[in-house]
Each structure stands twice: as C-alpha cells, then as structure tokens.
C-alpha atoms as a PDB file:
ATOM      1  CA  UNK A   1      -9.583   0.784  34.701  1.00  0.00           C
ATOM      2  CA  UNK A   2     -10.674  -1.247  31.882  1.00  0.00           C
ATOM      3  CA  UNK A   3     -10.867   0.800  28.559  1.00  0.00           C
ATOM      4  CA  UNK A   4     -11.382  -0.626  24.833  1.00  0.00           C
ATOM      5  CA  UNK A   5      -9.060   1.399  22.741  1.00  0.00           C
ATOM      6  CA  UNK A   6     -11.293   3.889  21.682  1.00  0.00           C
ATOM      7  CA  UNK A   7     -11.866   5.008  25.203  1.00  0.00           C
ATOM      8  CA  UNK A   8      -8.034   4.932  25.425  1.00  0.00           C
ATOM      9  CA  UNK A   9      -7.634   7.027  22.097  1.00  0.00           C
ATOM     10  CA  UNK A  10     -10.081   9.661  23.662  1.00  0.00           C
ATOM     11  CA  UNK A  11      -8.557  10.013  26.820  1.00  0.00           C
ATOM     12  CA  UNK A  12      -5.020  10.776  25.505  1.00  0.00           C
ATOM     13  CA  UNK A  13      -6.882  12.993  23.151  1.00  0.00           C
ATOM     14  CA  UNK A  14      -8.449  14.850  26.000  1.00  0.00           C
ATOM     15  CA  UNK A  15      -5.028  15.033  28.157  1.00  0.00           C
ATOM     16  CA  UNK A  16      -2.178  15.138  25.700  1.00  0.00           C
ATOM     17  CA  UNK A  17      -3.871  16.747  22.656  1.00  0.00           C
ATOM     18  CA  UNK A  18      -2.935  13.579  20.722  1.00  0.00           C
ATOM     19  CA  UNK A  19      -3.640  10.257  20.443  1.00  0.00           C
ATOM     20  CA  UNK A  20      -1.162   7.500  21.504  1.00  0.00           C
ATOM     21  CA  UNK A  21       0.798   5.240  19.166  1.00  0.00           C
ATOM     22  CA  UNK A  22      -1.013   1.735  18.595  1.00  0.00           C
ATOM     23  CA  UNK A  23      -0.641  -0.816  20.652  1.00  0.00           C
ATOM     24  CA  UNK A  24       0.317  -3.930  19.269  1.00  0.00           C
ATOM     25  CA  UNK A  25      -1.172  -3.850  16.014  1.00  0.00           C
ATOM     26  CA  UNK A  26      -0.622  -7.953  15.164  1.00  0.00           C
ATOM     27  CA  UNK A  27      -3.152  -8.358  18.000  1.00  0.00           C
ATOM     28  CA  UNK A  28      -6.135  -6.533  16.064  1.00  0.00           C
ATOM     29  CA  UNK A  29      -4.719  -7.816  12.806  1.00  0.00           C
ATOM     30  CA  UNK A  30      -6.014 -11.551  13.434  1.00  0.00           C
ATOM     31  CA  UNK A  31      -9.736 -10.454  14.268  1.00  0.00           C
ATOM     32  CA  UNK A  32      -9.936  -8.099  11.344  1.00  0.00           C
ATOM     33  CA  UNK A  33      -7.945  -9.561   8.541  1.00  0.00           C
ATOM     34  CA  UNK A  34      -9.826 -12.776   7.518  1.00  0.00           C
ATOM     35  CA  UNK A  35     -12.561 -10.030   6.818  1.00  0.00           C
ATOM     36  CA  UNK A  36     -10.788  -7.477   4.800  1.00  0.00           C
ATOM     37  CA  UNK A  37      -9.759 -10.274   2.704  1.00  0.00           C
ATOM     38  CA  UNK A  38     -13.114 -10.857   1.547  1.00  0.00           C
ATOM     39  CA  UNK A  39     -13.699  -7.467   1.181  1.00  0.00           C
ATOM     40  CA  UNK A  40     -10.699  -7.733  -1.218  1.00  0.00           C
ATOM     41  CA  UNK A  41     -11.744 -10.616  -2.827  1.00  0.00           C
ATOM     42  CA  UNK A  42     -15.198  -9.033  -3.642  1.00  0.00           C
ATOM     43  CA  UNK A  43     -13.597  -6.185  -5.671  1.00  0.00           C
ATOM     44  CA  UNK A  44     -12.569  -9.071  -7.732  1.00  0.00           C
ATOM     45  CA  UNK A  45     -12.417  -6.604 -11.053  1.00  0.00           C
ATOM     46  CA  UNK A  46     -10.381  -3.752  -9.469  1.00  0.00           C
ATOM     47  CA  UNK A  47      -6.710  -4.418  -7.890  1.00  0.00           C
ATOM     48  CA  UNK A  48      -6.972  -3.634  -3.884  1.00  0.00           C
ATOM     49  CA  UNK A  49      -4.534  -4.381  -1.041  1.00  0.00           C
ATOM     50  CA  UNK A  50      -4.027  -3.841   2.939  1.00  0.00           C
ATOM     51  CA  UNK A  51      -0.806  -1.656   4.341  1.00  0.00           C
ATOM     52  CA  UNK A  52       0.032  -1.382   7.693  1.00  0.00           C
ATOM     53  CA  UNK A  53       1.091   1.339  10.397  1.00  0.00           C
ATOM     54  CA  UNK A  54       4.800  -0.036   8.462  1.00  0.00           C
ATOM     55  CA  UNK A  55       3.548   0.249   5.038  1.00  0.00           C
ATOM     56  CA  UNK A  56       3.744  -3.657   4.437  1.00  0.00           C
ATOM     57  CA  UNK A  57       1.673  -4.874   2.204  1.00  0.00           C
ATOM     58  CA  UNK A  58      -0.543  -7.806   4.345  1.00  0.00           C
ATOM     59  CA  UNK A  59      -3.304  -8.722   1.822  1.00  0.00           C
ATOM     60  CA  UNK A  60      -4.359  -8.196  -1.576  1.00  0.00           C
ATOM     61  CA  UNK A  61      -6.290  -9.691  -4.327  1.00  0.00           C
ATOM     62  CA  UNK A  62      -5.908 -11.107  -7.464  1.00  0.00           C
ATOM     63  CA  UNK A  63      -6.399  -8.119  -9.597  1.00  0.00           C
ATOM     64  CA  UNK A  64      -3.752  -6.627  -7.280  1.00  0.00           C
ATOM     65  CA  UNK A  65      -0.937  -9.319  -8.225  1.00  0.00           C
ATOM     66  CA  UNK A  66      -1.945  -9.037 -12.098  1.00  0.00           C
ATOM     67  CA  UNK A  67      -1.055  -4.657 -12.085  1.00  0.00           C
ATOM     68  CA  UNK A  68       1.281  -4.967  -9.295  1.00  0.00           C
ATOM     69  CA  UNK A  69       3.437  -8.196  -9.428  1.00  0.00           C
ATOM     70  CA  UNK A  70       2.546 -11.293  -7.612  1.00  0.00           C
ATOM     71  CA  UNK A  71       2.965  -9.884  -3.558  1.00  0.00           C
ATOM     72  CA  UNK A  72       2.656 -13.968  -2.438  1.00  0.00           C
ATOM     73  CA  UNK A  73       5.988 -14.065  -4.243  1.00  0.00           C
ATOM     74  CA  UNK A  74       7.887 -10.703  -2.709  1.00  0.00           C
ATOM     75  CA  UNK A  75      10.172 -11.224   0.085  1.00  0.00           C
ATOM     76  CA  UNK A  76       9.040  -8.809   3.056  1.00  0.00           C
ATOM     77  CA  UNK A  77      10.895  -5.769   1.778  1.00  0.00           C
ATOM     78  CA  UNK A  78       9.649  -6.389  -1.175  1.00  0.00           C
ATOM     79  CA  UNK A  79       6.191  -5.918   0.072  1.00  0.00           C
ATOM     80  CA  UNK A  80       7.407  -2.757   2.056  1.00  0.00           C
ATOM     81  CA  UNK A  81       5.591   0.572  -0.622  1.00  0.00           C
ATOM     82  CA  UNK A  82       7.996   2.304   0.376  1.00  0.00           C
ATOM     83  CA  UNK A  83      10.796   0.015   0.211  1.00  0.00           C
ATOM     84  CA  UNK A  84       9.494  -0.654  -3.158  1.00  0.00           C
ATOM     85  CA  UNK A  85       8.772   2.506  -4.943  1.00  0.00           C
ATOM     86  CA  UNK A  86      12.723   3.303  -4.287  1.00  0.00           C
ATOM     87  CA  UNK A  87      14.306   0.375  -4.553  1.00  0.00           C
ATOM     88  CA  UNK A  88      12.360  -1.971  -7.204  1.00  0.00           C
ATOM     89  CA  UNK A  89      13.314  -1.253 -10.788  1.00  0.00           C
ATOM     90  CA  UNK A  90      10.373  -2.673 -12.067  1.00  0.00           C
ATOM     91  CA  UNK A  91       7.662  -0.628 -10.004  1.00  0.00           C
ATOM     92  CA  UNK A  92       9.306   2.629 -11.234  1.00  0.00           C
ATOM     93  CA  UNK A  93       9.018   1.367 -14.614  1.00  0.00           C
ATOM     94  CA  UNK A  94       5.104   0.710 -14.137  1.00  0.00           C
ATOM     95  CA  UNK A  95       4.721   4.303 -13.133  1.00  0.00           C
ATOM     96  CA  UNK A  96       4.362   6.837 -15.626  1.00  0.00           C
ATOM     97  CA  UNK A  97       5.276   9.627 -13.622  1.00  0.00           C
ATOM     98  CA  UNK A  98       7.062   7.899 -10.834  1.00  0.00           C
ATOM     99  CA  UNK A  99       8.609  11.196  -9.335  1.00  0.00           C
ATOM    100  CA  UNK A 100       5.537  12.468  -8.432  1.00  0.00           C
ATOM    101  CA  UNK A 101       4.418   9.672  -7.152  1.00  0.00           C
ATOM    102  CA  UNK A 102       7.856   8.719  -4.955  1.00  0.00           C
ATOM    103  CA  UNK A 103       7.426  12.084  -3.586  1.00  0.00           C
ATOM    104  CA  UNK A 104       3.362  12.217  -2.628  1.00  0.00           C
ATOM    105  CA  UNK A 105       4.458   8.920  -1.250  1.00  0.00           C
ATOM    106  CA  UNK A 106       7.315  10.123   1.048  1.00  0.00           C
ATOM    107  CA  UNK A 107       5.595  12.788   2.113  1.00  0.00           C
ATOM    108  CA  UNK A 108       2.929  10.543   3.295  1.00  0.00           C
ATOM    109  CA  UNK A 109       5.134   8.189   4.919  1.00  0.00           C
ATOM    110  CA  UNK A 110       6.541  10.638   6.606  1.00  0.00           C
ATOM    111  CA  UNK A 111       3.142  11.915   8.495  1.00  0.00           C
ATOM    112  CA  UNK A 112       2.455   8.746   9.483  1.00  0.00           C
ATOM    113  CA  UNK A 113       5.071   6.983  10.725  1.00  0.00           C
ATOM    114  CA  UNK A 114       6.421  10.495  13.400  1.00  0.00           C
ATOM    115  CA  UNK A 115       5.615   7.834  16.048  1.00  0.00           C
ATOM    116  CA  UNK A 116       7.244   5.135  15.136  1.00  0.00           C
ATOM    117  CA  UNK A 117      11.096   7.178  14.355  1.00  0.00           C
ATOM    118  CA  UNK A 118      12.579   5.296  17.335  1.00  0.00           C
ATOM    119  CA  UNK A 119      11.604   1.954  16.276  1.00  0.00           C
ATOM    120  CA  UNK A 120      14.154  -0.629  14.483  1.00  0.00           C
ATOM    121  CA  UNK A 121      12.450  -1.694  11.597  1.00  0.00           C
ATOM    122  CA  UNK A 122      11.626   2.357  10.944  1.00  0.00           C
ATOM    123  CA  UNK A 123      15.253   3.376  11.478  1.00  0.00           C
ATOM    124  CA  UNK A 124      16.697   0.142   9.252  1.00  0.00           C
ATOM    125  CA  UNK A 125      14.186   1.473   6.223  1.00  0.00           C
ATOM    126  CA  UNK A 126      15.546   4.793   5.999  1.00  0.00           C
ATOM    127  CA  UNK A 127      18.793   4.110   6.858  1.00  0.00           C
ATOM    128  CA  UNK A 128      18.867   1.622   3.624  1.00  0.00           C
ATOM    129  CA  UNK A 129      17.449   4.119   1.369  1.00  0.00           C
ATOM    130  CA  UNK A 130      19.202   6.409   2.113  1.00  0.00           C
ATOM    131  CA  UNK A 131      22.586   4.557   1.264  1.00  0.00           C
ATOM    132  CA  UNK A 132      21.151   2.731  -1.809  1.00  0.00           C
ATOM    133  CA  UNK A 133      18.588   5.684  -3.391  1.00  0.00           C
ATOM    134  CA  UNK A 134      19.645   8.756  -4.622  1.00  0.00           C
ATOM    135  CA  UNK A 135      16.556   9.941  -4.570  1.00  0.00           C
ATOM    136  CA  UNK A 136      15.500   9.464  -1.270  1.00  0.00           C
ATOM    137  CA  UNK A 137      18.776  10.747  -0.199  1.00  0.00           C
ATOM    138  CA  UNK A 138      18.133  14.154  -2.032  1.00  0.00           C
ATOM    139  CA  UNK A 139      14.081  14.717  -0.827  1.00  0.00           C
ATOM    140  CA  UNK A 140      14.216  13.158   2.822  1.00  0.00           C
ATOM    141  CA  UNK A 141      15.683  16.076   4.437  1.00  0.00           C
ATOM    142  CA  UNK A 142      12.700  18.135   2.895  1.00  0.00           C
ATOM    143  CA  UNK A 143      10.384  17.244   5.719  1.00  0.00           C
ATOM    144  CA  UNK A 144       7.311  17.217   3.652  1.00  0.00           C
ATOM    145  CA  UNK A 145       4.552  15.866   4.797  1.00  0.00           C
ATOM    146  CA  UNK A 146       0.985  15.414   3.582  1.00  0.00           C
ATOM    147  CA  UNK A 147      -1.966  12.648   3.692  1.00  0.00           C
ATOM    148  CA  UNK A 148      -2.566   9.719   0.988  1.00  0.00           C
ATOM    149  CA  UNK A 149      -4.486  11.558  -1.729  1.00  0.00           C
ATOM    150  CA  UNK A 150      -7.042  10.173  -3.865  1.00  0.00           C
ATOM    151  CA  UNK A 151      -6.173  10.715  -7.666  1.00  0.00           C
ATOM    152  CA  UNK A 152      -5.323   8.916 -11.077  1.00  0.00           C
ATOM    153  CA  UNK A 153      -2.135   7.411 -11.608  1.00  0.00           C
ATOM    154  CA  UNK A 154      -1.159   6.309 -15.133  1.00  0.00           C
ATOM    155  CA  UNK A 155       0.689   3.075 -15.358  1.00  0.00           C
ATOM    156  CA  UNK A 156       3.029   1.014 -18.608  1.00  0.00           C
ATOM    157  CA  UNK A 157       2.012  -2.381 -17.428  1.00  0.00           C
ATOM    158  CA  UNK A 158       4.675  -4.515 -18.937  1.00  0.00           C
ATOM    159  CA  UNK A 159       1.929  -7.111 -20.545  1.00  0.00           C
ATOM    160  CA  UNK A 160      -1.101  -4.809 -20.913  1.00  0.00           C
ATOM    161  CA  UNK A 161       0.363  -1.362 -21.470  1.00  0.00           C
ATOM    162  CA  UNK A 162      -0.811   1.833 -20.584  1.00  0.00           C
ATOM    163  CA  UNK A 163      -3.544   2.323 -18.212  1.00  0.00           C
ATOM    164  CA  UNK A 164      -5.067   5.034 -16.552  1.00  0.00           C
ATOM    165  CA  UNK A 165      -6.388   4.041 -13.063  1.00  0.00           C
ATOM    166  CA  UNK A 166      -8.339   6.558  -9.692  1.00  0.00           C
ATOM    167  CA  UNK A 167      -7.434   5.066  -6.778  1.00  0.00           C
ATOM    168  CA  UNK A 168      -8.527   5.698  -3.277  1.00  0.00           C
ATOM    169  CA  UNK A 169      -7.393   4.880   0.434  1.00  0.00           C
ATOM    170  CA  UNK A 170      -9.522   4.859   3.496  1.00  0.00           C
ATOM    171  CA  UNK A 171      -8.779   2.911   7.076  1.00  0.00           C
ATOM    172  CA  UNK A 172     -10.568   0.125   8.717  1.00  0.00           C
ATOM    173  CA  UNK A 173     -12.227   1.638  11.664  1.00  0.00           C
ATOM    174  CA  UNK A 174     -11.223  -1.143  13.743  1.00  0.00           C
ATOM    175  CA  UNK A 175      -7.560  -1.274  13.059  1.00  0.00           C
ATOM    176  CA  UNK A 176      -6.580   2.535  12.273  1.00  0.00           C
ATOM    177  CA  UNK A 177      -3.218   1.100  11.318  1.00  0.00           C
ATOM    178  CA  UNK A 178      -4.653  -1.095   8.396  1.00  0.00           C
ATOM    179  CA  UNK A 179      -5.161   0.944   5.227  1.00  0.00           C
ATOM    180  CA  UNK A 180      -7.062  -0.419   2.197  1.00  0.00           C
ATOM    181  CA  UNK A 181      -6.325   0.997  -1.258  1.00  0.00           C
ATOM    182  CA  UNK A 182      -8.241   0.222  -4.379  1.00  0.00           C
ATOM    183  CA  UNK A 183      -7.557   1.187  -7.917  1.00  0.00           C
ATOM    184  CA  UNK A 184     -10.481   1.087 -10.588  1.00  0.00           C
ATOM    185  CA  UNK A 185     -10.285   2.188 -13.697  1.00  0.00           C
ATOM    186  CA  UNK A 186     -12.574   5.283 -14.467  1.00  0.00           C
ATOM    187  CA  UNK A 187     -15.825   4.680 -16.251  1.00  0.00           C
ATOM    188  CA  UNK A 188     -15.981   5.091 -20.224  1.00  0.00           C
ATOM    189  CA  UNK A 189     -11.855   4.511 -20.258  1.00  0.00           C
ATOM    190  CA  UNK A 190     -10.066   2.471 -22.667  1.00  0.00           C
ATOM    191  CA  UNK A 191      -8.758   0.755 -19.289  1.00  0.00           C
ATOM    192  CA  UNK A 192     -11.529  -0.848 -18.705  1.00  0.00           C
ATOM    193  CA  UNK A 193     -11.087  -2.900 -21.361  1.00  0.00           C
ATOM    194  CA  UNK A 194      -7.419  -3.307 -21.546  1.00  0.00           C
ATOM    195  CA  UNK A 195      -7.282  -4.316 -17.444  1.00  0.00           C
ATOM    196  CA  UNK A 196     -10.534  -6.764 -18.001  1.00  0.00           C
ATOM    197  CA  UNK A 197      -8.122  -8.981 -20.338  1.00  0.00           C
ATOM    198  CA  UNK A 198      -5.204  -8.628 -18.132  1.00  0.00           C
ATOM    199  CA  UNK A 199      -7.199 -10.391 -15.493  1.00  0.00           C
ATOM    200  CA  UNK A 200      -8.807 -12.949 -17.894  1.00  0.00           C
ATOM    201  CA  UNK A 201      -4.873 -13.539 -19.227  1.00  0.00           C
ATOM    202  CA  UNK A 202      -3.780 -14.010 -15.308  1.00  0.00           C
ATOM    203  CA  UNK A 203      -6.441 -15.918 -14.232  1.00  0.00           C
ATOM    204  CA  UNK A 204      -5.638 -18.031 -17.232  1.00  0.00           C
ATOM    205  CA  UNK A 205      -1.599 -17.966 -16.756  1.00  0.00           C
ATOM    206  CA  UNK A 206      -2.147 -18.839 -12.721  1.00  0.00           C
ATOM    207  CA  UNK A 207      -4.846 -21.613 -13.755  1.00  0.00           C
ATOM    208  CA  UNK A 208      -2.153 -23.760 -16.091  1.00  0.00           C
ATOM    209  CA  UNK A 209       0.216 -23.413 -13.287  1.00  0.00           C
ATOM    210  CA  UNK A 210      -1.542 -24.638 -10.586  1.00  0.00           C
ATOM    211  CA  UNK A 211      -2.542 -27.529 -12.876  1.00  0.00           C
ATOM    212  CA  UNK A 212       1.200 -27.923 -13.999  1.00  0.00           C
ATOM    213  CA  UNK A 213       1.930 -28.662 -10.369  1.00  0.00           C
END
C-alpha cells in the first residue's frame, strides 16, 4: 500500500497512539531546503536559521552569521545548538542569562529527540557533554522536558553590545524535522537601531573580503 507520509503519520497515530520516528529526513531535506533558504534570505533584517530532528544548524542567513558567528565557518559540532550552548565559550558569553537559556534548551532537546536515544550521533552528543560540561552533567538526570518557547532573550554581542531580541520557532509542514527560528528585535527598541548597523558593519566587513580575495 502506497501512503505519502502523512497517511503514514495518521495511521500509526490511529494504531499506536503515536506517530513514528521520521524516515530519512536528508530525503525531504533536498525538495524543501532550496526554499526555506529564500524564506531566510527574505527576512534579510532579522537573524533566522533551520535545525534539524539533530539540532544542526542547516541554513541561515546573513543577519544570522552577524548575532550568531559565521555558521559557513563552524565545523559540524559547532553547528550542533546544543553542542554549542555547552561547549562554545563564546555563545555563553553572548547570552545574558545563559542558564536559563541552557536549561529551556535541554529541556527541549530532550522532548524531541525520545526517539532518536538509540541512535549514534544522539548517544556520542550526550556522552561528550557529559564528560566535558559540568553543567550538563548536573541538569541531565533532571528529565525535564518542555517545547521551544517563544520569548525575548537579551544578548552582549561582542561588536554591537547589548540587545534585546523575541524570537520564535515554528516547523515546516513538509519536513516536521526542520525547525525555523527567527529573532527580531521588538518594535520601538533601542535594538533596532543598534542590530541595523551591525548588519550594515557585516555586510561591509564580508564585502572587503570577498574583494580581498
């Protein structure tokens, strides 16, 4: 019987009470991606990126390198959110209140990755930071779980200082896997300013390079 995966999803949600784990996410990566990309790219003003069902960061824009660091540059754990919020010196420094943040983060890896706990790359990720972060160590064990919340985050951007930015997350109905996050600052903020020359100063700093080269 020939089923597109939503049929799939529903029947295991009929029988089982759940849905089953995705099947070979690459495969409904390449017919979606190009797309989200320019979805990405049209939010040229506010940073934006893709994570998938491992929490690897697969696309972003430009705004998104100028907060976040340059992803086109990070090694694959290095794109890993998870990976990074524990492990990357310089992330924790962006956040202003990076405990809260590590922690609404764990909890939400944790909800969304129970079907992936007997997979390598899963096993590997904890297993490292656990050994190398104290602080995963300590609040793993706690079990908590919750969704990805929308909110405001506060960030000390290295070049541009501090900036208040609501963010929100939402999944591409096609690829349930693929989750898009977009940060903007809110409306009558000194942000808006202050991440409006950040941009101009990257765009600026990326255009001498590639004319350097």
């Amino acid at each position: 019987m020939r089923l597109s995966a939503e049929e799939k999803n529903h029947l295991f949600l009929l029988a089982l009470k759940q849905p089953p784990a995705a099947n070979k996410p690459e495969m409904i990566h390449a017919d979606v991606q190009t797309v989200v990309q320019h979805f990405l790219d049209h939010w040229a003003d506010c940073p934006a990126y893709v994570t998938d069902h491992k929490w690897d960061v697969l696309a972003w824009n430009r705004a998104a390198c100028a907060v976040f660091g340059d992803f086109s540059a990070m090694n694959g754990k290095e794109r890993n959110a998870v990976w990074r919020c524990f492990r990357s010196a310089s992330y924790r420094e962006l956040l202003v209140d990076w405990e809260g943040h590590a922690k609404r983060l764990l909890a939400s890896f944790r909800s969304t990755s129970t079907c992936y706990v007997g997979e390598d790359w899963y096993k590997e990720l904890v297993q490292e930071l656990i050994e190398h972060s104290k602080e995963f160590q300590q609040w793993w064990p706690r079990h908590d779980i919750m969704g990805t919340p929308i909110g405001t985050k506060s960030l000390l951007h290295p070049k541009a200082g501090l900036m208040m930015m609501e963010h929100i997350t939402f999944q591409v109905y096609d690829a349930p896997d693929l989750k898009v996050t977009l940060y903007r600052p809110p409306p009558d903020n000194n942000t808006v300013v202050t991440l409006a020359k950040l941009l101009e100063d990257y765009q600026d700093t990326n255009s001498l390079t590639v004319n350097s080269s």
